[in-house]
N, C-alpha and C. Protein backbone atom coordinates (compact mmCIF):
# COMPACT_ATOMS: atom_id res chain seq x y z
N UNK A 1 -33.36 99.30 -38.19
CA UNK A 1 -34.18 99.22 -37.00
C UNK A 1 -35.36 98.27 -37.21
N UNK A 2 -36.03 98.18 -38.86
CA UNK A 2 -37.16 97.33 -38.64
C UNK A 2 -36.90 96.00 -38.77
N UNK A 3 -35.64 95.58 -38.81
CA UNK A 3 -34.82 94.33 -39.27
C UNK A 3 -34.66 93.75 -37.56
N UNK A 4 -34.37 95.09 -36.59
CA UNK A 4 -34.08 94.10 -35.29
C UNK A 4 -35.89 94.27 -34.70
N UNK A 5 -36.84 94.66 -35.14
CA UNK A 5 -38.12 94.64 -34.43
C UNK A 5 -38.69 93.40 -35.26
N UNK A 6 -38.73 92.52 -36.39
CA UNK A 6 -38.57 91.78 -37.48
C UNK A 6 -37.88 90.50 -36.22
N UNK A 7 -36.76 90.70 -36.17
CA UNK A 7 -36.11 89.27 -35.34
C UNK A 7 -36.25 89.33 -34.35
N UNK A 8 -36.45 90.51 -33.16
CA UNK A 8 -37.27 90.24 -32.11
C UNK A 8 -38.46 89.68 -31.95
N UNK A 9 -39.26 89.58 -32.87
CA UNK A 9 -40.64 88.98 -33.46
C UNK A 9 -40.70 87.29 -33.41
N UNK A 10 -39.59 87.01 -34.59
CA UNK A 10 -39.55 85.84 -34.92
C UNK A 10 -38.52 85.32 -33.66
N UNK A 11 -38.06 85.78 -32.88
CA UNK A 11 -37.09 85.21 -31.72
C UNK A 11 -38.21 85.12 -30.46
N UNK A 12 -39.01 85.96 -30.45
CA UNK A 12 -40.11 85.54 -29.59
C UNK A 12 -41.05 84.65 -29.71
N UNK A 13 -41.58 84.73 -31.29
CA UNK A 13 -42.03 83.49 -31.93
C UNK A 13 -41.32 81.90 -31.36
N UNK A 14 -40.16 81.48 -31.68
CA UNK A 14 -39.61 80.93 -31.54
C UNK A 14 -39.41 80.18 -30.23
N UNK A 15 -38.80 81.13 -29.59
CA UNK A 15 -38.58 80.73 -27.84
C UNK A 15 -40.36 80.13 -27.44
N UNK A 16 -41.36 80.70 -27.83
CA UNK A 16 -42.80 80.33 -27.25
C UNK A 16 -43.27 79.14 -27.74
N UNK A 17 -42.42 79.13 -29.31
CA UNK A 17 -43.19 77.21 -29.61
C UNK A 17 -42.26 76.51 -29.20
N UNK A 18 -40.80 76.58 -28.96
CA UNK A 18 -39.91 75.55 -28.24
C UNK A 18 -40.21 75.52 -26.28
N UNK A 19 -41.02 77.00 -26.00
CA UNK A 19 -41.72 76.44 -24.64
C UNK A 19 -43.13 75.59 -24.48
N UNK A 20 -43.53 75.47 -25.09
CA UNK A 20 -44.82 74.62 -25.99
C UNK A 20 -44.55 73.11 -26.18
N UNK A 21 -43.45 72.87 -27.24
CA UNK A 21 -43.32 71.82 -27.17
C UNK A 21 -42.05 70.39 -26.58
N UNK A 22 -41.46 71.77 -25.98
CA UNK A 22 -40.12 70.57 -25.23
C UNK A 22 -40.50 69.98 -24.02
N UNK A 23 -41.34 70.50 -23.45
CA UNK A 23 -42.15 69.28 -22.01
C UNK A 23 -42.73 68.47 -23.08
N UNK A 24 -43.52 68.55 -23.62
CA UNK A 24 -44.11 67.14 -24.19
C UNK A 24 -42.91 66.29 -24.79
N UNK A 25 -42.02 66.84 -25.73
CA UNK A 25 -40.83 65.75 -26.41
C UNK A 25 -40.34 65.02 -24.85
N UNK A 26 -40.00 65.62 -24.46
CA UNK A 26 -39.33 65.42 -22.79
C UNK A 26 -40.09 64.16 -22.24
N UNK A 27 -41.31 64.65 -21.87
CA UNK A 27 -42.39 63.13 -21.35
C UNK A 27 -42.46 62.48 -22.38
N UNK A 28 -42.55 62.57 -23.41
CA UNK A 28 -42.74 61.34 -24.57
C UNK A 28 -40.81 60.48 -24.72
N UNK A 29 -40.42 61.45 -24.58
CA UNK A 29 -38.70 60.75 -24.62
C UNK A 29 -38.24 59.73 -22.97
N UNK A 30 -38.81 60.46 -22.43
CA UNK A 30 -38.50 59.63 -21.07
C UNK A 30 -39.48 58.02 -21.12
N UNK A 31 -40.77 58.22 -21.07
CA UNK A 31 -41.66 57.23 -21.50
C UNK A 31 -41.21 56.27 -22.25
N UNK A 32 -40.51 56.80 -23.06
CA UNK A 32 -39.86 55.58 -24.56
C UNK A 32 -38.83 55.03 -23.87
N UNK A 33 -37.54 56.13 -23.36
CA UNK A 33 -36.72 55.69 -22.56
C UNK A 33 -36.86 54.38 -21.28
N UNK A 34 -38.20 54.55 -20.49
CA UNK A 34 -38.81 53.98 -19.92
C UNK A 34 -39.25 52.41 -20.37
N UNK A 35 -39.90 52.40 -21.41
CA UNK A 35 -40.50 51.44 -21.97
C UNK A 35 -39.35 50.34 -22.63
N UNK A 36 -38.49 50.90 -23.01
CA UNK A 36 -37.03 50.17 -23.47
C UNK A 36 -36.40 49.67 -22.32
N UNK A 37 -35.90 50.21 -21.11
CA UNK A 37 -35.33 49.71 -20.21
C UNK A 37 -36.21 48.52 -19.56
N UNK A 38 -37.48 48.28 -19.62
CA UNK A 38 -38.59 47.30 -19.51
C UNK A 38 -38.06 46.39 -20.28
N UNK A 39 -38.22 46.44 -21.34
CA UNK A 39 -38.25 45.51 -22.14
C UNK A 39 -36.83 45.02 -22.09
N UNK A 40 -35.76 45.60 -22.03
CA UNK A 40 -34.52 45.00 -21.63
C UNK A 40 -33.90 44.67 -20.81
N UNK A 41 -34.51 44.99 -19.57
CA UNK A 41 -34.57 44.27 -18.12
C UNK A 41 -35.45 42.82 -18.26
N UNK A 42 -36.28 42.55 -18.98
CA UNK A 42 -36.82 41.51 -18.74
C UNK A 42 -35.78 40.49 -20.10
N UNK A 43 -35.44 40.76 -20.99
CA UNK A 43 -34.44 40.47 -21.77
C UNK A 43 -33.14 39.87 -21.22
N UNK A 44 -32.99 40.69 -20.47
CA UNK A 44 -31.63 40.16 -19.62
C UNK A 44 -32.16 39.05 -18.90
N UNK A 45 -33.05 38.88 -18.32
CA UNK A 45 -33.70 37.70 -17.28
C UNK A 45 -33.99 36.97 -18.53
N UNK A 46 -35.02 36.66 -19.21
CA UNK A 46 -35.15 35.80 -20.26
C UNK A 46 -35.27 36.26 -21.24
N UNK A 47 -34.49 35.97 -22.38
CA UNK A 47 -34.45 36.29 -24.28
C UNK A 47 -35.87 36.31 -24.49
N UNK A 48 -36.93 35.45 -24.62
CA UNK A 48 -37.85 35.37 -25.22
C UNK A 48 -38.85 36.83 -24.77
N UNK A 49 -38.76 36.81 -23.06
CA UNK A 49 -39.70 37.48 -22.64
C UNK A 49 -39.41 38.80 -22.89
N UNK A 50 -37.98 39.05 -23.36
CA UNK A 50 -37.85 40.44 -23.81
C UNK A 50 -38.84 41.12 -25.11
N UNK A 51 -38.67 40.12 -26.10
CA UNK A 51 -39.12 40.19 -27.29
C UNK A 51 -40.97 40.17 -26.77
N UNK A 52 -41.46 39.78 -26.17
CA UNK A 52 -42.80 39.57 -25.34
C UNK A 52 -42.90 41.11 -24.70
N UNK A 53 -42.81 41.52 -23.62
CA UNK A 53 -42.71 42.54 -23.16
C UNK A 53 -42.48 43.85 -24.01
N UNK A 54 -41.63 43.25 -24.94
CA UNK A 54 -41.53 44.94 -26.06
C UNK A 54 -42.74 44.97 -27.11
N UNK A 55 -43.54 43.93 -26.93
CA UNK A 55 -44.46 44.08 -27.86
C UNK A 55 -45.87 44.44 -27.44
N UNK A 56 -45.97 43.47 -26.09
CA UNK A 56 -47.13 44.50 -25.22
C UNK A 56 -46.98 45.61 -25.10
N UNK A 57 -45.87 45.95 -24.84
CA UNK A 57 -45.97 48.02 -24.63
C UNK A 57 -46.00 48.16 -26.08
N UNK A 58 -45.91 48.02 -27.02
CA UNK A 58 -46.54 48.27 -28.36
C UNK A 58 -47.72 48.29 -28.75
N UNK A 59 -48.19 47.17 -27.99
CA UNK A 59 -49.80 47.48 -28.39
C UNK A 59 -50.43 48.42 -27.50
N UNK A 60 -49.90 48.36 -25.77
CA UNK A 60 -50.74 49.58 -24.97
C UNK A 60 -50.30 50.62 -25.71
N UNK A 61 -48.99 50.85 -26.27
CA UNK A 61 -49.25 52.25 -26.96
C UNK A 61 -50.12 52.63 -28.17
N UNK A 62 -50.17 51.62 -29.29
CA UNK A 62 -51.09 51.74 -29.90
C UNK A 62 -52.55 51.98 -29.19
N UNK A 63 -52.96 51.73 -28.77
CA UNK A 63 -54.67 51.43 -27.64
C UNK A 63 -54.66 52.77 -27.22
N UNK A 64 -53.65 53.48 -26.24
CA UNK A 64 -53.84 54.36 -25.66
C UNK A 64 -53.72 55.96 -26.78
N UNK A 65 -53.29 55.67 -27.94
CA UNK A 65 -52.81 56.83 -29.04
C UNK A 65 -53.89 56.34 -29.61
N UNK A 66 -54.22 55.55 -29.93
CA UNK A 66 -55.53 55.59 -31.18
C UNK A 66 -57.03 56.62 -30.97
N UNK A 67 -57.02 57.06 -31.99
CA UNK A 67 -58.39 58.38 -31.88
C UNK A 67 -59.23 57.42 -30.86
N UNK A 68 -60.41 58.53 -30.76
CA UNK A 68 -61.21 57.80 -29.93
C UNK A 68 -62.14 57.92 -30.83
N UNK A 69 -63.68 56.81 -31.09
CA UNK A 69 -64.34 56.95 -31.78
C UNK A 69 -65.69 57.62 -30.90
N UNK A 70 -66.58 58.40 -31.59
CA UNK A 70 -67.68 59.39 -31.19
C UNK A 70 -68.92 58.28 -31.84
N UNK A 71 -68.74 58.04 -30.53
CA UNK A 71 -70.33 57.03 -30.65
C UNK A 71 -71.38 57.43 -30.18
C-alpha cells in the first residue's frame, strides 16, 4: 500500500512538471520551426539571402535571450 501512495506521489510529481514545461518547449519549438521556414523561404528566392536571413534571426535571438544587465 505505501508503494502505490509512493507512485501516486511521484506520478503527480511528474504529470505537474510536464504541465509546467510542455507549453514553453511547444512555443520555443514552433518559434524555431518558424524561424527556419524564414530563412528557407527566402533561400528558395535567393541562395545568398537565405544564409543572410538565418543569421539575423540569430542574432535577434541572441539580443532578445541575453541577461539583462542591472544598471
Amino acid at each position: 500500500m505505501r508503494f502505490l501512495k509512493f507512485a501516486g506521489r511521484v506520478l503527480r510529481s511528474a504529470v505537474s512538471f510536464a504541465g509546467a514545461t510542455v507549453p514553453a518547449l511547444l512555443r520555443d519549438g514552433t518559434g524555431l520551426a518558424g524561424a527556419i521556414a524564414i530563412a528557407y523561404g527566402s533561400w528558395l528566392i535567393y541562395v545568398p539571402a537565405g544564409y543572410i536571413v538565418g543569421g539575423v534571426l540569430l542574432i535577434i535571438f541572441a539580443i532578445l535571450t541575453a541577461p539583462r544587465s542591472q544598471a
